[in-house]
N, C-alpha and C. Protein backbone atom coordinates (compact mmCIF):
# COMPACT_ATOMS: atom_id res chain seq x y z
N UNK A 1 0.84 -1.18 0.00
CA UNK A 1 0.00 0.00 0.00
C UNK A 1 0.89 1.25 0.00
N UNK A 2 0.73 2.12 -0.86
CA UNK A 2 1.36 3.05 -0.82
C UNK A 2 0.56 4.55 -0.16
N UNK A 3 1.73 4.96 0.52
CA UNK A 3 1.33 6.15 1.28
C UNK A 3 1.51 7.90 1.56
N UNK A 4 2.44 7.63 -0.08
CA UNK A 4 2.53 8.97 -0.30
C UNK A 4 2.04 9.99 -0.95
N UNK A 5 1.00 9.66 -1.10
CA UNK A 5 -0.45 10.58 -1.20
C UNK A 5 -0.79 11.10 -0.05
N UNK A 6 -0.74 10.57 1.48
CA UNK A 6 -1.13 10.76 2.05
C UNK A 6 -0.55 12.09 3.13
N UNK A 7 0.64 12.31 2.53
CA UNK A 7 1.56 13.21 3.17
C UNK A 7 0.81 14.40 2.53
N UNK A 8 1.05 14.47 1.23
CA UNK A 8 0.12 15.48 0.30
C UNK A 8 -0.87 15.57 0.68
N UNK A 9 -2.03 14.92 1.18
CA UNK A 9 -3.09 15.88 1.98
C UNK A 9 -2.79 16.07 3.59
N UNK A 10 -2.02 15.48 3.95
CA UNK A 10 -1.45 16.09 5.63
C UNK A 10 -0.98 17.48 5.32
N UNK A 11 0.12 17.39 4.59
CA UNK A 11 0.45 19.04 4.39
C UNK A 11 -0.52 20.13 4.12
N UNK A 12 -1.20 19.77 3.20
CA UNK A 12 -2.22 20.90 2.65
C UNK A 12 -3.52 21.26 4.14
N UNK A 13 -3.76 20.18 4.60
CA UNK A 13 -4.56 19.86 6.05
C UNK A 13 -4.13 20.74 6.88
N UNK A 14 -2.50 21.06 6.87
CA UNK A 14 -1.54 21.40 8.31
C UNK A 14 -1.63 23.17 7.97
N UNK A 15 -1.32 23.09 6.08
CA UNK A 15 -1.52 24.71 5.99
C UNK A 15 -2.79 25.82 5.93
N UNK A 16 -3.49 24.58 5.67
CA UNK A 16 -5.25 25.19 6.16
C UNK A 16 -5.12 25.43 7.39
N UNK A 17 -5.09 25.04 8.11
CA UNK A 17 -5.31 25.29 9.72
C UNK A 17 -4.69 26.17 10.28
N UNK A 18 -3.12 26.50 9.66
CA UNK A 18 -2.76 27.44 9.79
C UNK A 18 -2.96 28.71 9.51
N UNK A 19 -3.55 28.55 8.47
CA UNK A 19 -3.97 29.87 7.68
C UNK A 19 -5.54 30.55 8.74
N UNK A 20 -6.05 29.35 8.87
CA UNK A 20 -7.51 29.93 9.25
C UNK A 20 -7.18 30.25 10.67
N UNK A 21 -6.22 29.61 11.54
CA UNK A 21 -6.11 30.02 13.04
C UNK A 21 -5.39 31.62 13.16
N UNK A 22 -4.71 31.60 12.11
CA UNK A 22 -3.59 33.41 12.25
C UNK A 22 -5.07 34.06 11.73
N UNK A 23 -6.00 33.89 10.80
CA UNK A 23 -7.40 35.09 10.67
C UNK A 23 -8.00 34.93 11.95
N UNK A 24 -8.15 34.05 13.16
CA UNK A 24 -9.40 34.17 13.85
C UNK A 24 -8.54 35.15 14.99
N UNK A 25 -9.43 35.90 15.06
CA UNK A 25 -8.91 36.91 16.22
C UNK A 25 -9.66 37.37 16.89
N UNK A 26 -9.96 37.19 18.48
CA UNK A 26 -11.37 37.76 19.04
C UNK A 26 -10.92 39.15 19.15
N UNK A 27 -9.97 39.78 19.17
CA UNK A 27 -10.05 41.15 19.36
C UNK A 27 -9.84 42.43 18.42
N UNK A 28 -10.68 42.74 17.63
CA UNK A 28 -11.18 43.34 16.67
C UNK A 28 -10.14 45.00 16.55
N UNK A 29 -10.45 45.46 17.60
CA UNK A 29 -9.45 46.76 17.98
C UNK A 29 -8.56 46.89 18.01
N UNK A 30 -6.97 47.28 16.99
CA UNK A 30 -6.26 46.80 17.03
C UNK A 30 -4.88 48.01 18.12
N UNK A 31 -4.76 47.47 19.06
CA UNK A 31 -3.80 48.00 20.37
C UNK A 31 -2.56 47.36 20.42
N UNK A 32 -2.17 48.65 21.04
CA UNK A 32 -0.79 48.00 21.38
C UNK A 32 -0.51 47.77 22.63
N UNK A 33 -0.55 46.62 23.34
CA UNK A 33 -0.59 46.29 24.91
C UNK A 33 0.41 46.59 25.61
N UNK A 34 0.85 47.13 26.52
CA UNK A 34 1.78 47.00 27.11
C UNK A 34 2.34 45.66 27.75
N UNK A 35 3.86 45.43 28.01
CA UNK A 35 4.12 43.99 28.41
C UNK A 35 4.15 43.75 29.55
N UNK A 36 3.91 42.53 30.27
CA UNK A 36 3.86 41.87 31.57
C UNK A 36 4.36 40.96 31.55
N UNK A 37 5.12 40.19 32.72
CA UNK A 37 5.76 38.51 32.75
C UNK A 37 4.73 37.64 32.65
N UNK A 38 3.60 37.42 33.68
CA UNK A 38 2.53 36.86 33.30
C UNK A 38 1.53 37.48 33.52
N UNK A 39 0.15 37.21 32.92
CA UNK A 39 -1.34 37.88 32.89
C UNK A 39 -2.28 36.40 33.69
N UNK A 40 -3.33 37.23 34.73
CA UNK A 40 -3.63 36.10 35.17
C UNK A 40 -5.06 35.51 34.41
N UNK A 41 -5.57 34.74 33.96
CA UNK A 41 -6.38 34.12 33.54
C UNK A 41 -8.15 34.06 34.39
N UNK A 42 -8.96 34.50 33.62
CA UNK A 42 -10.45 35.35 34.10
C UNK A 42 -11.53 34.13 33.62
N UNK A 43 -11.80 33.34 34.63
CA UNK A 43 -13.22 32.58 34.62
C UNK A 43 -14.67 33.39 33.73
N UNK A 44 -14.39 34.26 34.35
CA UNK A 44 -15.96 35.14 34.20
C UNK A 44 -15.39 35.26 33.10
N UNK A 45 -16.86 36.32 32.26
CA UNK A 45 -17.26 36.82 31.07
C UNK A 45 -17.54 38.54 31.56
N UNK A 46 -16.14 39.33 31.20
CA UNK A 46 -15.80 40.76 31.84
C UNK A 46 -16.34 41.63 30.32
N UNK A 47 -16.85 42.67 30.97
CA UNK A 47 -16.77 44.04 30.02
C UNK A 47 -15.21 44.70 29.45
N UNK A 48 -15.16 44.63 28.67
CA UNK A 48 -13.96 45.08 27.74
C UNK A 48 -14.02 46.58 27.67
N UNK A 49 -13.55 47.38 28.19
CA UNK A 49 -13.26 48.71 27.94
C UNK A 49 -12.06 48.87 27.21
N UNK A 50 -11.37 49.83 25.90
CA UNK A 50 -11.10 49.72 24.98
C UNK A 50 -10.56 51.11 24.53
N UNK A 51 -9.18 51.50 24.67
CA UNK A 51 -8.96 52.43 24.78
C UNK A 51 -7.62 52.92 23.30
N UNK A 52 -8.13 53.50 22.19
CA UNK A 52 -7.03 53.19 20.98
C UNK A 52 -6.32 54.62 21.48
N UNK A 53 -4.89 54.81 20.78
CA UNK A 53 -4.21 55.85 20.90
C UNK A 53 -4.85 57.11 20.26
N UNK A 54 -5.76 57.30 19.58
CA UNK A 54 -6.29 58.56 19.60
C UNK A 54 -7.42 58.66 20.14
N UNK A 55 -7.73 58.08 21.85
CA UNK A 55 -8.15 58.48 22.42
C UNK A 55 -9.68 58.46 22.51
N UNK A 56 -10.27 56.62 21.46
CA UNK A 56 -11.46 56.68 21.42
C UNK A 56 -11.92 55.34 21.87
N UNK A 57 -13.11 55.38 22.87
CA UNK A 57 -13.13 54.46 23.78
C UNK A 57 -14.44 53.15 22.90
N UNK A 58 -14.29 52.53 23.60
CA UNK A 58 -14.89 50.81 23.03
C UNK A 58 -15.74 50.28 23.85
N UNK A 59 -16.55 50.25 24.27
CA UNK A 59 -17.32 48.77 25.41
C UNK A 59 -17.73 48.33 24.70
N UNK A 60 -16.79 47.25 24.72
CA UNK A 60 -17.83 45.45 24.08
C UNK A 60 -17.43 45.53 22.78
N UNK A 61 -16.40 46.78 21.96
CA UNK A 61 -16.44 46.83 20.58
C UNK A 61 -16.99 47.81 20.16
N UNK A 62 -18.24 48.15 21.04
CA UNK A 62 -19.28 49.38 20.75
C UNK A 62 -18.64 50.31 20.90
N UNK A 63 -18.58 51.81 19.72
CA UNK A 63 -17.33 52.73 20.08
C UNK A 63 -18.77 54.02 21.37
N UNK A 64 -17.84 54.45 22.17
CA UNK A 64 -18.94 55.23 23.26
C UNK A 64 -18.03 56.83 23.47
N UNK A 65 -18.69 57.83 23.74
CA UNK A 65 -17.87 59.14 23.33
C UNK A 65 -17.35 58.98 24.68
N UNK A 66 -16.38 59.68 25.51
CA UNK A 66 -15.99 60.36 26.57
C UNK A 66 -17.38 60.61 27.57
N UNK A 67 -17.66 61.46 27.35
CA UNK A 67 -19.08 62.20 28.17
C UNK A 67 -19.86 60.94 28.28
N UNK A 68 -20.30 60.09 27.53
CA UNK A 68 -21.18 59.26 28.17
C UNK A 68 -21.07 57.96 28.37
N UNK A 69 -19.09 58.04 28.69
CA UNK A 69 -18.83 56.77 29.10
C UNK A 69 -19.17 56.20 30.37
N UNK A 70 -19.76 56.81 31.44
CA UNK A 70 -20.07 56.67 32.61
C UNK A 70 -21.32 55.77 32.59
N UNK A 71 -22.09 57.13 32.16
CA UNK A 71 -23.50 56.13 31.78
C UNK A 71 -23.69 54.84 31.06
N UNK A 72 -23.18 54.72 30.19
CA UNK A 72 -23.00 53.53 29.78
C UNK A 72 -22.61 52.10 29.90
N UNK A 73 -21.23 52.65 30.86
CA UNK A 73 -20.46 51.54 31.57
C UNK A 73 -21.45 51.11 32.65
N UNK A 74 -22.52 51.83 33.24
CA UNK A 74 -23.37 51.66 34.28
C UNK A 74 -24.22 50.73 33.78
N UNK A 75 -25.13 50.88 32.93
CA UNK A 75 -25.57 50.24 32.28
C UNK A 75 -25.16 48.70 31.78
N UNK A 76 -24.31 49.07 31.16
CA UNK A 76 -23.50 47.05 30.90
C UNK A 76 -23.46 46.60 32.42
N UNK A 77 -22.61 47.26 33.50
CA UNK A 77 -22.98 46.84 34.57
C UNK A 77 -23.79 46.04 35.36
N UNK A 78 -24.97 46.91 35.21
CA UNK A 78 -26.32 46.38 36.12
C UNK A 78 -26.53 45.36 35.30
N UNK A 79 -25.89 44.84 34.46
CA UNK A 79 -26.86 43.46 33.50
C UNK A 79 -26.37 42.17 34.04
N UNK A 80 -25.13 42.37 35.07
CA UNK A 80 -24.07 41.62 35.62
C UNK A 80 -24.16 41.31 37.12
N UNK A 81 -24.01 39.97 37.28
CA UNK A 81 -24.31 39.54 38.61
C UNK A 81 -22.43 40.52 39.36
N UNK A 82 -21.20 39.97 39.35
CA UNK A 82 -20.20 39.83 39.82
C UNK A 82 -19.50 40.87 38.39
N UNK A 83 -19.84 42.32 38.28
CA UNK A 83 -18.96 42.80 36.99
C UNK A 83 -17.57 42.73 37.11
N UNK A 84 -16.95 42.36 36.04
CA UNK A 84 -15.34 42.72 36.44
C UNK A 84 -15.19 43.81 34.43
N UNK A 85 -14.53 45.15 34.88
CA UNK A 85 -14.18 45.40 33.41
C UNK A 85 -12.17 45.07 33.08
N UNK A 86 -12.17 45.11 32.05
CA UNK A 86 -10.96 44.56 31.65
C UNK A 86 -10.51 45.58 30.99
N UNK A 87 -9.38 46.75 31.24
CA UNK A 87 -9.28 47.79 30.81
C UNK A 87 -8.05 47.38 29.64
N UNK A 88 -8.18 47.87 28.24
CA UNK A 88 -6.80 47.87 27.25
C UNK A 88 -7.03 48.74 26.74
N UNK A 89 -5.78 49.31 27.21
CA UNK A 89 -5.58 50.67 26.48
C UNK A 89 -4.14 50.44 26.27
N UNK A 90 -4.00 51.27 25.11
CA UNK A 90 -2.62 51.36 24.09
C UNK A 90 -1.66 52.40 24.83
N UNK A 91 -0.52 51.76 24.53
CA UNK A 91 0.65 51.97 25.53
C UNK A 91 1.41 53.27 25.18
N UNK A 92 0.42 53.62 23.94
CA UNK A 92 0.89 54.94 23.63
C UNK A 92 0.38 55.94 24.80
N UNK A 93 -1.12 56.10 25.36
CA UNK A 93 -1.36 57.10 26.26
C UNK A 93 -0.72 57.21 27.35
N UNK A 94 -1.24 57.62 28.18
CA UNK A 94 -0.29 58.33 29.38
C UNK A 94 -1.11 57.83 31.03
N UNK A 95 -0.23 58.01 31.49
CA UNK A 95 -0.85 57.86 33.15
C UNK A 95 -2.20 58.46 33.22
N UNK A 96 -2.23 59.69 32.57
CA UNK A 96 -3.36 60.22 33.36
C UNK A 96 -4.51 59.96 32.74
N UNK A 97 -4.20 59.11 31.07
CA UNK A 97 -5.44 58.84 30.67
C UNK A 97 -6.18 57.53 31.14
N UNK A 98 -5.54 56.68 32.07
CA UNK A 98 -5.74 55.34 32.33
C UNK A 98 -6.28 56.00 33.90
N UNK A 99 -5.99 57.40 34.45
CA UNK A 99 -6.45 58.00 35.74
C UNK A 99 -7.68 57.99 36.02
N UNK A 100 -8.07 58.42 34.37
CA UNK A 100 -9.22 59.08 34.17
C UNK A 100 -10.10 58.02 33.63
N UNK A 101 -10.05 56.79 33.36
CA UNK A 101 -10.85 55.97 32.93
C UNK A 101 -10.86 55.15 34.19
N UNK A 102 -10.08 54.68 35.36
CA UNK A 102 -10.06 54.02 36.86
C UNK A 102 -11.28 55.31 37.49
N UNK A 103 -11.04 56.55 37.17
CA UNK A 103 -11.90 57.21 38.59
C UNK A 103 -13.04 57.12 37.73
N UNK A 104 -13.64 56.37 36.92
CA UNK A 104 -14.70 56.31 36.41
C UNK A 104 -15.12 55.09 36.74
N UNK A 105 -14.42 53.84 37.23
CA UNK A 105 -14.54 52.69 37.65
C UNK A 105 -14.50 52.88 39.11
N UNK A 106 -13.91 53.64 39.84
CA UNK A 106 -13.92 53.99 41.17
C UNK A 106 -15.27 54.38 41.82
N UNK A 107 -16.23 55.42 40.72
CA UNK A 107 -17.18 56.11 41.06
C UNK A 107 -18.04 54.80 41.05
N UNK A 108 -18.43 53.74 39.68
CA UNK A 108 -19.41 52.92 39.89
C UNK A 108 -19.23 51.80 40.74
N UNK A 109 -17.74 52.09 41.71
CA UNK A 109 -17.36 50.81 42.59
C UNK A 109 -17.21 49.97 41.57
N UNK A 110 -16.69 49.48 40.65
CA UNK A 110 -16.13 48.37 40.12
C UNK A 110 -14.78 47.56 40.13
N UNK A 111 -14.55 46.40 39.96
CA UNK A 111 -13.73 45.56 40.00
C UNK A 111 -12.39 45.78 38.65
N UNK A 112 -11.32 46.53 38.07
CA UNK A 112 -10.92 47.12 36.86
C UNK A 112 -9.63 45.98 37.18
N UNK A 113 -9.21 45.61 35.47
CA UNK A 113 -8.14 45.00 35.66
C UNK A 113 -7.52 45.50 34.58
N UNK A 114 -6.09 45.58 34.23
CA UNK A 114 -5.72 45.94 33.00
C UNK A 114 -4.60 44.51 32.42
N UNK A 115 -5.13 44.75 31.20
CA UNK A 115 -4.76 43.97 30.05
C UNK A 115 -3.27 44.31 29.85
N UNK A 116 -2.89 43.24 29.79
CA UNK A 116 -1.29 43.05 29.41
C UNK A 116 -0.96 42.13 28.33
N UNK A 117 0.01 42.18 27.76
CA UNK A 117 0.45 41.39 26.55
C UNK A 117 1.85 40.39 27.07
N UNK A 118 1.93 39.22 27.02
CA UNK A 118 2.69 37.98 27.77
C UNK A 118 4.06 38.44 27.18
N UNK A 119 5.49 38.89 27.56
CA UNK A 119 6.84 39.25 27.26
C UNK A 119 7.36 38.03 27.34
N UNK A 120 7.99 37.60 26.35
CA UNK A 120 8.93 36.07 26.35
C UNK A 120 10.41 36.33 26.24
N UNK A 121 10.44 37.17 27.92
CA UNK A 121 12.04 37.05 28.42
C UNK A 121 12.11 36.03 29.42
């Protein structure tokens, strides 16, 4: 029985999969994370707050202005037994813009974590 046909569809099998796993990407917004040694790993299903370098914000993907990010974030909130939001913002902004998106998580008492990108030193 010969079996080298069968390599020829393993390969082609191995580069499909490859191809289709580098397109699937759950995160649509494209950031630049800042790095961490490790990131810890989240059971729950968190609100994504979403922060690109010119300064325009995201929940859930949904783009939301400044002024009525409060309200809003309140809102996704209350829909949530245990909220946790998951803050990524691009490593281009500054301290005080990550200040100003925490005292907005401070005011609705929420649980804020920030997103890091895994450093392989």
């Amino acid at each position: 029985m010969s079996t080298e046909s069968l390599n020829d569809i393993m390969f082609f099998l191995l580069l499909f999969f490859l191809i289709v796993s580098t397109l699937v990407n759950p995160n649509v917004i494209k950031l630049f994370l800042p790095n961490a040694k490790q990131s810890p790993q989240m059971a729950k299903q968190p609100i994504s707050l979403s922060v690109t370098g010119s300064k325009q914000y995201f929940i859930n993907k949904a783009p939301v202005g400044y002024e009525e990010l409060e309200t809003r974030l309140k809102s996704e909130l209350d829909k949530l037994d245990q909220p946790t939001v998951v803050l990524r913002l691009d490593k281009s902004l500054t301290i005080q813009d990550l200040a100003d998106v925490m005292s907005i998580g401070e005011k609705l008492k929420v649980k804020m974590v920030l997103a890091s990108e895994n450093s392989k030193k």
